[in-house]
C-alpha atoms as a PDB file:
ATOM      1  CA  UNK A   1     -16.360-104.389  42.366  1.00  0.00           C
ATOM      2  CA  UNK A   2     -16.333-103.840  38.717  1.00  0.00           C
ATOM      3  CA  UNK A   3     -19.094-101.657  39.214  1.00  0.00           C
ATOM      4  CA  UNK A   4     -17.226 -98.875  41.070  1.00  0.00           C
ATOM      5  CA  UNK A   5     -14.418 -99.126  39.457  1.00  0.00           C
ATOM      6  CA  UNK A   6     -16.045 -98.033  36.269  1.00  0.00           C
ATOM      7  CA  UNK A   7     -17.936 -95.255  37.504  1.00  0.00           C
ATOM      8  CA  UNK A   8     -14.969 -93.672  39.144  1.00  0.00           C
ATOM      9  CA  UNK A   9     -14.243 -90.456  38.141  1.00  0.00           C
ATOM     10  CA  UNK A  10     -10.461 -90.171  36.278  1.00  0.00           C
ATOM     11  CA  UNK A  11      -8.891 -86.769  37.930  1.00  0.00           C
ATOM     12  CA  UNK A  12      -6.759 -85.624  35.419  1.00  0.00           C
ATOM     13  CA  UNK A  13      -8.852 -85.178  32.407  1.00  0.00           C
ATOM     14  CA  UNK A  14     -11.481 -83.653  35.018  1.00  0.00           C
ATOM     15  CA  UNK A  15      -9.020 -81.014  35.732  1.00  0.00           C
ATOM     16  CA  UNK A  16      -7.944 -80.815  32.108  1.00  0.00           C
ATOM     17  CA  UNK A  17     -11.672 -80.041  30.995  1.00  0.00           C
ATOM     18  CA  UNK A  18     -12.590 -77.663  33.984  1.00  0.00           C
ATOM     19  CA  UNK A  19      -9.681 -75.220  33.102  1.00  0.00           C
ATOM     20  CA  UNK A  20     -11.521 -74.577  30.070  1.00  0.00           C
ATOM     21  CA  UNK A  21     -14.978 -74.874  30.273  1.00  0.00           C
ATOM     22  CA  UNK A  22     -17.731 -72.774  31.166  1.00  0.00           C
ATOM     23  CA  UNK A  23     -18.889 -72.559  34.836  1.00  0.00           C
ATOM     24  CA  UNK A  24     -22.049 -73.655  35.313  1.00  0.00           C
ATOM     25  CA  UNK A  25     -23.851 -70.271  36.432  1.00  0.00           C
ATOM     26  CA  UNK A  26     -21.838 -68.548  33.669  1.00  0.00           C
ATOM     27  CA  UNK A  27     -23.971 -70.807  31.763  1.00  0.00           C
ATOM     28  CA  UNK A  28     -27.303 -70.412  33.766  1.00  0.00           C
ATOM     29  CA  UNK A  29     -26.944 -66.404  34.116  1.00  0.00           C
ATOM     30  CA  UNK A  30     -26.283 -66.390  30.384  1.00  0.00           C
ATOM     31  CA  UNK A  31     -29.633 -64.413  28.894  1.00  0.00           C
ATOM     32  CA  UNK A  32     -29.455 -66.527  25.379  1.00  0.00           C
ATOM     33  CA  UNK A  33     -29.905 -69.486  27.438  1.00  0.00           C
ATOM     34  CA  UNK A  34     -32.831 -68.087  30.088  1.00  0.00           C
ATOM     35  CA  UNK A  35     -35.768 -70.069  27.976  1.00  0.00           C
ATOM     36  CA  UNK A  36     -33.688 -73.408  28.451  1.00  0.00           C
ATOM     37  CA  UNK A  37     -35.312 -72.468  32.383  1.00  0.00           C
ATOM     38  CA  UNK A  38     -34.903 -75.933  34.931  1.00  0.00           C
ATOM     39  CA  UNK A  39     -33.248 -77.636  32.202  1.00  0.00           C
ATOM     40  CA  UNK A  40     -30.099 -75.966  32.884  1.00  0.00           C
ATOM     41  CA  UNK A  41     -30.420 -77.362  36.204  1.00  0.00           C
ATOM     42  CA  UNK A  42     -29.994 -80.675  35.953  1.00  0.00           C
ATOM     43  CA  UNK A  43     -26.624 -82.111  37.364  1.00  0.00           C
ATOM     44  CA  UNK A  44     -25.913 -84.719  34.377  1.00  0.00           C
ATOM     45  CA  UNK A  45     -24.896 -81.667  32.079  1.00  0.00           C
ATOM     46  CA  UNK A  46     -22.389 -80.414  34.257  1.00  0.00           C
ATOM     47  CA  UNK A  47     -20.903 -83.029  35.919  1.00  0.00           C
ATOM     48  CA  UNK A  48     -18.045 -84.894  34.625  1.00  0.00           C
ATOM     49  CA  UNK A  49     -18.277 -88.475  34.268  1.00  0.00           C
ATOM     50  CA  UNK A  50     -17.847 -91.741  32.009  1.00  0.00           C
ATOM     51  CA  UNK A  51     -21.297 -91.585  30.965  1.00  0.00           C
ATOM     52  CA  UNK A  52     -21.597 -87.787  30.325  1.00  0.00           C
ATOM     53  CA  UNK A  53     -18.564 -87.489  28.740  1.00  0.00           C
ATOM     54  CA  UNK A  54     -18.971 -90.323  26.454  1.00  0.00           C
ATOM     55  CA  UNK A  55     -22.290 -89.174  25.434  1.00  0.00           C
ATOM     56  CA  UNK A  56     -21.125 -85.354  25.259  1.00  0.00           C
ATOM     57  CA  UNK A  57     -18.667 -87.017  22.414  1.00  0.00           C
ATOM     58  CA  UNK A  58     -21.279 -88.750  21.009  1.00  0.00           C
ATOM     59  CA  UNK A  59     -23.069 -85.638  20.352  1.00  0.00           C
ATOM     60  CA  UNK A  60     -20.778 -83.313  20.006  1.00  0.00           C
ATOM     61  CA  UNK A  61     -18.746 -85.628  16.869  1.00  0.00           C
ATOM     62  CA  UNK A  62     -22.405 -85.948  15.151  1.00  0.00           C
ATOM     63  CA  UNK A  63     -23.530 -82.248  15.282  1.00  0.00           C
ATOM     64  CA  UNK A  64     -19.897 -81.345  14.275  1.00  0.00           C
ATOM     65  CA  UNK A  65     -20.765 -83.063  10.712  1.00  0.00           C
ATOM     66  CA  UNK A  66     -24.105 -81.642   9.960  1.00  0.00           C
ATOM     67  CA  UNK A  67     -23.813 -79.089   7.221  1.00  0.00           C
ATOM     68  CA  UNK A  68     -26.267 -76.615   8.866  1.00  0.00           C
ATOM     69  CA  UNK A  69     -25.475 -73.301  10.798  1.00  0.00           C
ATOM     70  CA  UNK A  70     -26.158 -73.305  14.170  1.00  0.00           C
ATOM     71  CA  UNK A  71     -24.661 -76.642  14.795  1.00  0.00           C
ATOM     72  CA  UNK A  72     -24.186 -75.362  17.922  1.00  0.00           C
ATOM     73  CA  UNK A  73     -27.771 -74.955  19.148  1.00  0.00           C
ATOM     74  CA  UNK A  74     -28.361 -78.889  17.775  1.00  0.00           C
ATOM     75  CA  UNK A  75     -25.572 -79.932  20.354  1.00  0.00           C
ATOM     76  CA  UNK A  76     -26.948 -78.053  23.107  1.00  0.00           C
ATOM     77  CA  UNK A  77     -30.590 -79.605  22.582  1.00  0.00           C
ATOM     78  CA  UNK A  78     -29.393 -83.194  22.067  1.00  0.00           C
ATOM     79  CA  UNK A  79     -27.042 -82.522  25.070  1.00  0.00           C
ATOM     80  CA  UNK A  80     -30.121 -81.098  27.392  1.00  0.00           C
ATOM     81  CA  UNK A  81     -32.375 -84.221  25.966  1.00  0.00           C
ATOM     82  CA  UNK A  82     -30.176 -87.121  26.624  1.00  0.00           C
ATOM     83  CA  UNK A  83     -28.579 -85.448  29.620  1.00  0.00           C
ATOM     84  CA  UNK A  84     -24.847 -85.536  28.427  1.00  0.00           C
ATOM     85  CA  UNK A  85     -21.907 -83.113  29.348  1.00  0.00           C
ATOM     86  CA  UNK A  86     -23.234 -79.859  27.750  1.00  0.00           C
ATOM     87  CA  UNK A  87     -19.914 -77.707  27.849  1.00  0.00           C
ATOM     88  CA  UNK A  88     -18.263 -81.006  26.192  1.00  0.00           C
ATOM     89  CA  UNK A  89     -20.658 -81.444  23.898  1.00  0.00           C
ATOM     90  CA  UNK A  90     -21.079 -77.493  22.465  1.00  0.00           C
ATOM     91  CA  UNK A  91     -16.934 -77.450  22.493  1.00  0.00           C
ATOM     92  CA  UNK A  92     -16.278 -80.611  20.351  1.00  0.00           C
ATOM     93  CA  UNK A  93     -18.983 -78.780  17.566  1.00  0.00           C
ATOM     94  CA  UNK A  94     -15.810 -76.761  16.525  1.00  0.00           C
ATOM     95  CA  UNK A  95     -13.708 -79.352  15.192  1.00  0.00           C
ATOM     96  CA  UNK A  96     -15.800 -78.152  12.327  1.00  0.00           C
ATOM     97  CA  UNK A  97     -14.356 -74.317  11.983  1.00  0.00           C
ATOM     98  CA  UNK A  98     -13.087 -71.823   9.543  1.00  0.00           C
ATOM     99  CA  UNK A  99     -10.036 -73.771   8.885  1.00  0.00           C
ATOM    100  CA  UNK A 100     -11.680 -77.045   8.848  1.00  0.00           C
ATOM    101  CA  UNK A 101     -14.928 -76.767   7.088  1.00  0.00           C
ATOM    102  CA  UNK A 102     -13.558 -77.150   3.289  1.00  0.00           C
ATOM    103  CA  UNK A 103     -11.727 -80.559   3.904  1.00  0.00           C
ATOM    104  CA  UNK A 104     -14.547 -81.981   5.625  1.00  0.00           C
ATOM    105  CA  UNK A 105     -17.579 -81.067   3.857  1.00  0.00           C
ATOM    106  CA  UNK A 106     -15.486 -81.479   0.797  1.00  0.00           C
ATOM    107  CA  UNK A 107     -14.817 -84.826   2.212  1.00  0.00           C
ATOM    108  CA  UNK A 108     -18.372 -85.563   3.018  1.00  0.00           C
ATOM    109  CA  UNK A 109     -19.918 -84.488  -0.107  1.00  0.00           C
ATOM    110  CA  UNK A 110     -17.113 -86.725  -2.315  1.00  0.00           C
ATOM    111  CA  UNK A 111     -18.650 -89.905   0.213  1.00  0.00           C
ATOM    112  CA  UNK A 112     -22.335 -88.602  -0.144  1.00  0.00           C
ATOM    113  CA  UNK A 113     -21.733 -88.966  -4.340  1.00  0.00           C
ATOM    114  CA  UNK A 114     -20.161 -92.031  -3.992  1.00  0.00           C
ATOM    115  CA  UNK A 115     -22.901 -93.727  -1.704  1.00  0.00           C
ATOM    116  CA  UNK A 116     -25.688 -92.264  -4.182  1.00  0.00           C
ATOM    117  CA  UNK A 117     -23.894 -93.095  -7.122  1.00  0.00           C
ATOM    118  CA  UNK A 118     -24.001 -89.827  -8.671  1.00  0.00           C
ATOM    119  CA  UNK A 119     -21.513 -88.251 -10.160  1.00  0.00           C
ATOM    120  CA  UNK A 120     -19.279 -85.677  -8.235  1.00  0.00           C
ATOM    121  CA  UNK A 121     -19.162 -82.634  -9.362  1.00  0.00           C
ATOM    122  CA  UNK A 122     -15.704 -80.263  -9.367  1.00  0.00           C
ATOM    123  CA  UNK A 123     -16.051 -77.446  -6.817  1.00  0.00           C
ATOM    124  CA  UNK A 124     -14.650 -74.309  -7.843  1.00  0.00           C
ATOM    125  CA  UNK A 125     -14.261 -72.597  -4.056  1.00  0.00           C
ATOM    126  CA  UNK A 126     -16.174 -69.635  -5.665  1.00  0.00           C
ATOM    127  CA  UNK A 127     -19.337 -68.395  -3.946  1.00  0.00           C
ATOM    128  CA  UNK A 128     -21.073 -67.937  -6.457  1.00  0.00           C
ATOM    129  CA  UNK A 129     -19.927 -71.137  -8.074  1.00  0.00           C
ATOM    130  CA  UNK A 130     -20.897 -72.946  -4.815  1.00  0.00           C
ATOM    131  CA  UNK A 131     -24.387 -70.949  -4.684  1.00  0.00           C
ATOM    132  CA  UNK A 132     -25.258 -71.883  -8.025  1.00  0.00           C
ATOM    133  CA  UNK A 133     -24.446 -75.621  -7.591  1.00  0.00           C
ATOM    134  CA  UNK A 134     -26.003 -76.084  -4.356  1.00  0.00           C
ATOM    135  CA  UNK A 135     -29.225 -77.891  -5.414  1.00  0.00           C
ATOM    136  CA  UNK A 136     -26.878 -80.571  -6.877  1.00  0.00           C
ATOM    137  CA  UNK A 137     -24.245 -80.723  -4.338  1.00  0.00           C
ATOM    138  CA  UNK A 138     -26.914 -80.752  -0.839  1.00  0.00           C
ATOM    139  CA  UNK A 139     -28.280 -84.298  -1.287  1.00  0.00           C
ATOM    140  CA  UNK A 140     -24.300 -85.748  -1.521  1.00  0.00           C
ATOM    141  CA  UNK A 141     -23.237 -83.495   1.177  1.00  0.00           C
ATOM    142  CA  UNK A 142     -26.015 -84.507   3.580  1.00  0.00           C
ATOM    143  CA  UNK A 143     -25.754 -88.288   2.969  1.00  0.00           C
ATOM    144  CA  UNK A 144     -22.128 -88.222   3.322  1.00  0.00           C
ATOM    145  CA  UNK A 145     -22.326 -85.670   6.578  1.00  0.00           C
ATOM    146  CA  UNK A 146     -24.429 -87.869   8.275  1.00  0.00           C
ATOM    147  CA  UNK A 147     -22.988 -91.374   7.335  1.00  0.00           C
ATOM    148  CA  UNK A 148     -19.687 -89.330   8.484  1.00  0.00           C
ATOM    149  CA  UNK A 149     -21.001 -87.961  11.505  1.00  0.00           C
ATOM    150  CA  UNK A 150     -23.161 -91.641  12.848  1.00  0.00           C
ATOM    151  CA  UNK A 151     -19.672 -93.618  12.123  1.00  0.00           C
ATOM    152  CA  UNK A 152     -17.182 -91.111  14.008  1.00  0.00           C
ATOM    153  CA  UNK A 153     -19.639 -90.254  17.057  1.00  0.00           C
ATOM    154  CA  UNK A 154     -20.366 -93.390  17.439  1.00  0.00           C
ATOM    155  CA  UNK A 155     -16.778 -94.587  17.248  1.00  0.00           C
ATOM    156  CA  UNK A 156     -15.671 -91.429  19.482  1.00  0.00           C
ATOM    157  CA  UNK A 157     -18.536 -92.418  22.296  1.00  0.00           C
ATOM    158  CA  UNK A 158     -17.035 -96.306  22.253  1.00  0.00           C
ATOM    159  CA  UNK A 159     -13.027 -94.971  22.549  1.00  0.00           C
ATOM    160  CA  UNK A 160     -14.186 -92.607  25.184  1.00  0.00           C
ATOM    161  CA  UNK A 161     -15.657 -94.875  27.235  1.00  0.00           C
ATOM    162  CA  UNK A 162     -12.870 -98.108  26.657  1.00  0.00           C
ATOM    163  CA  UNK A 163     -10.020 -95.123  27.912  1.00  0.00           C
ATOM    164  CA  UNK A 164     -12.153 -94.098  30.613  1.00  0.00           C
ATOM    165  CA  UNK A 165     -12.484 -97.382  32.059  1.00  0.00           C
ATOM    166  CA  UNK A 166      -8.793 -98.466  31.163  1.00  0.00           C
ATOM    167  CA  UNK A 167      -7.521 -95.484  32.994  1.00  0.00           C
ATOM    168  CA  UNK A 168      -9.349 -96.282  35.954  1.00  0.00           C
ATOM    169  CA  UNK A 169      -8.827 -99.649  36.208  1.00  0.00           C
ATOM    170  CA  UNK A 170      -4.991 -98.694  35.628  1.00  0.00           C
ATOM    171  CA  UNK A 171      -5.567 -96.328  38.444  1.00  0.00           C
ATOM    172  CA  UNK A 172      -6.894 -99.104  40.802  1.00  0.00           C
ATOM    173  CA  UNK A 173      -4.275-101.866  39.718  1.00  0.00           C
ATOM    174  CA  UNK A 174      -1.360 -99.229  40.808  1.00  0.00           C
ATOM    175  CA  UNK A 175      -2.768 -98.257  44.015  1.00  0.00           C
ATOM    176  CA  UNK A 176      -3.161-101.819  44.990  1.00  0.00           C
ATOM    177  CA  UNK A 177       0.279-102.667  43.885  1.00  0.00           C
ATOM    178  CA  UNK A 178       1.285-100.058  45.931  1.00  0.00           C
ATOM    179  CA  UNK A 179      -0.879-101.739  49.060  1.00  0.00           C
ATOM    180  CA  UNK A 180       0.638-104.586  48.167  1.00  0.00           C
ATOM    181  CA  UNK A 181       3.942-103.220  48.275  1.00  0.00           C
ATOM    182  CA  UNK A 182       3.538-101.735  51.592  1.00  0.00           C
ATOM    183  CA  UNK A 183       2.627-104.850  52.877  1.00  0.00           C
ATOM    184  CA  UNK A 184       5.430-106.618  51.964  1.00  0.00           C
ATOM    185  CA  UNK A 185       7.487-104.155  53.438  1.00  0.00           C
ATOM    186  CA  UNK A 186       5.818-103.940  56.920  1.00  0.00           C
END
């Protein structure tokens, strides 16, 4: 019993994340994405489930903290390799955007130091301040980015699939009340 109730699809954040994600031939027709070939193809990275969506989160939290351009392309490969949601999984990679970049890395690179011991250094949001220091400040910023990114996928992934499940098993509990209630009516 348990065992369908958890792999029950929950309609309203389905409908939620189809308003806004890519259709799956949008995706497929795209010519960027033509050497990805069967891949594409493959019904775990478009359908909407417990699984996929926890793992999309999973992914998408972790590439989100990696200090590297194209964080985008990382999510997309993990997604395609462990068979998660892809749309999901690209999407959650901008929690890390033009607005939010300097608090996190910032952020990361301050936990990086700390874990290392070394001393942080005070970043002057220069470019050529930030060029000149980057030797000192990419060892820090990728410790801390990837502790950061392990902890809150990993912590995403778990809450994800704990609401999933709740909401579901909320789901069932009401519509048997509601059997129930019927019942004693009749």
């Amino acid at each position: 019993w348990s065992r369908y109730i958890t792999r029950m699809p929950i309609e309203m954040p389905r409908k939620l994340f189809t308003r806004y994600m890519p259709t799956q031939n949008t995706l497929k027709s795209h010519k960027g994405l033509s050497w990805l070939g069967r891949h594409l193809h493959n019904s775990d990275l478009w359908h909407l489930t417990r699984q996929s969506a926890s793992k999309a989160f999973l992914i998408g939290i972790f590439s989100a903290f990696l200090p590297i351009p194209g964080q985008m392309i990382v999510a997309a490969c993990l997604a395609l390799w462990i068979a998660a949601n892809l749309p999901i999984s690209i999407g959650l990679v901008w929690l890390t955007n033009p607005l939010t970049i300097p608090p996190i890395f910032y952020s990361t690179y301050k936990l990086g130091a700390w874990i290392l011991g070394t001393p942080a250094v005070d970043i002057h949001w220069e470019l050529h301040s930030i060029q000149s220091e980057l030797a000192t400040l990419w060892w820090p910023l990728l410790v801390g980015s990837l502790v950061c990114g392990v902890v809150f996928s990993v912590i995403s992934y778990l809450v994800v699939n704990r609401v999933w499940v709740w909401h579901v098993k909320r789901r069932w509990q009401k519509r048997l009340d509601k059997v129930r209630a019927n019942k004693s009516k009749g």
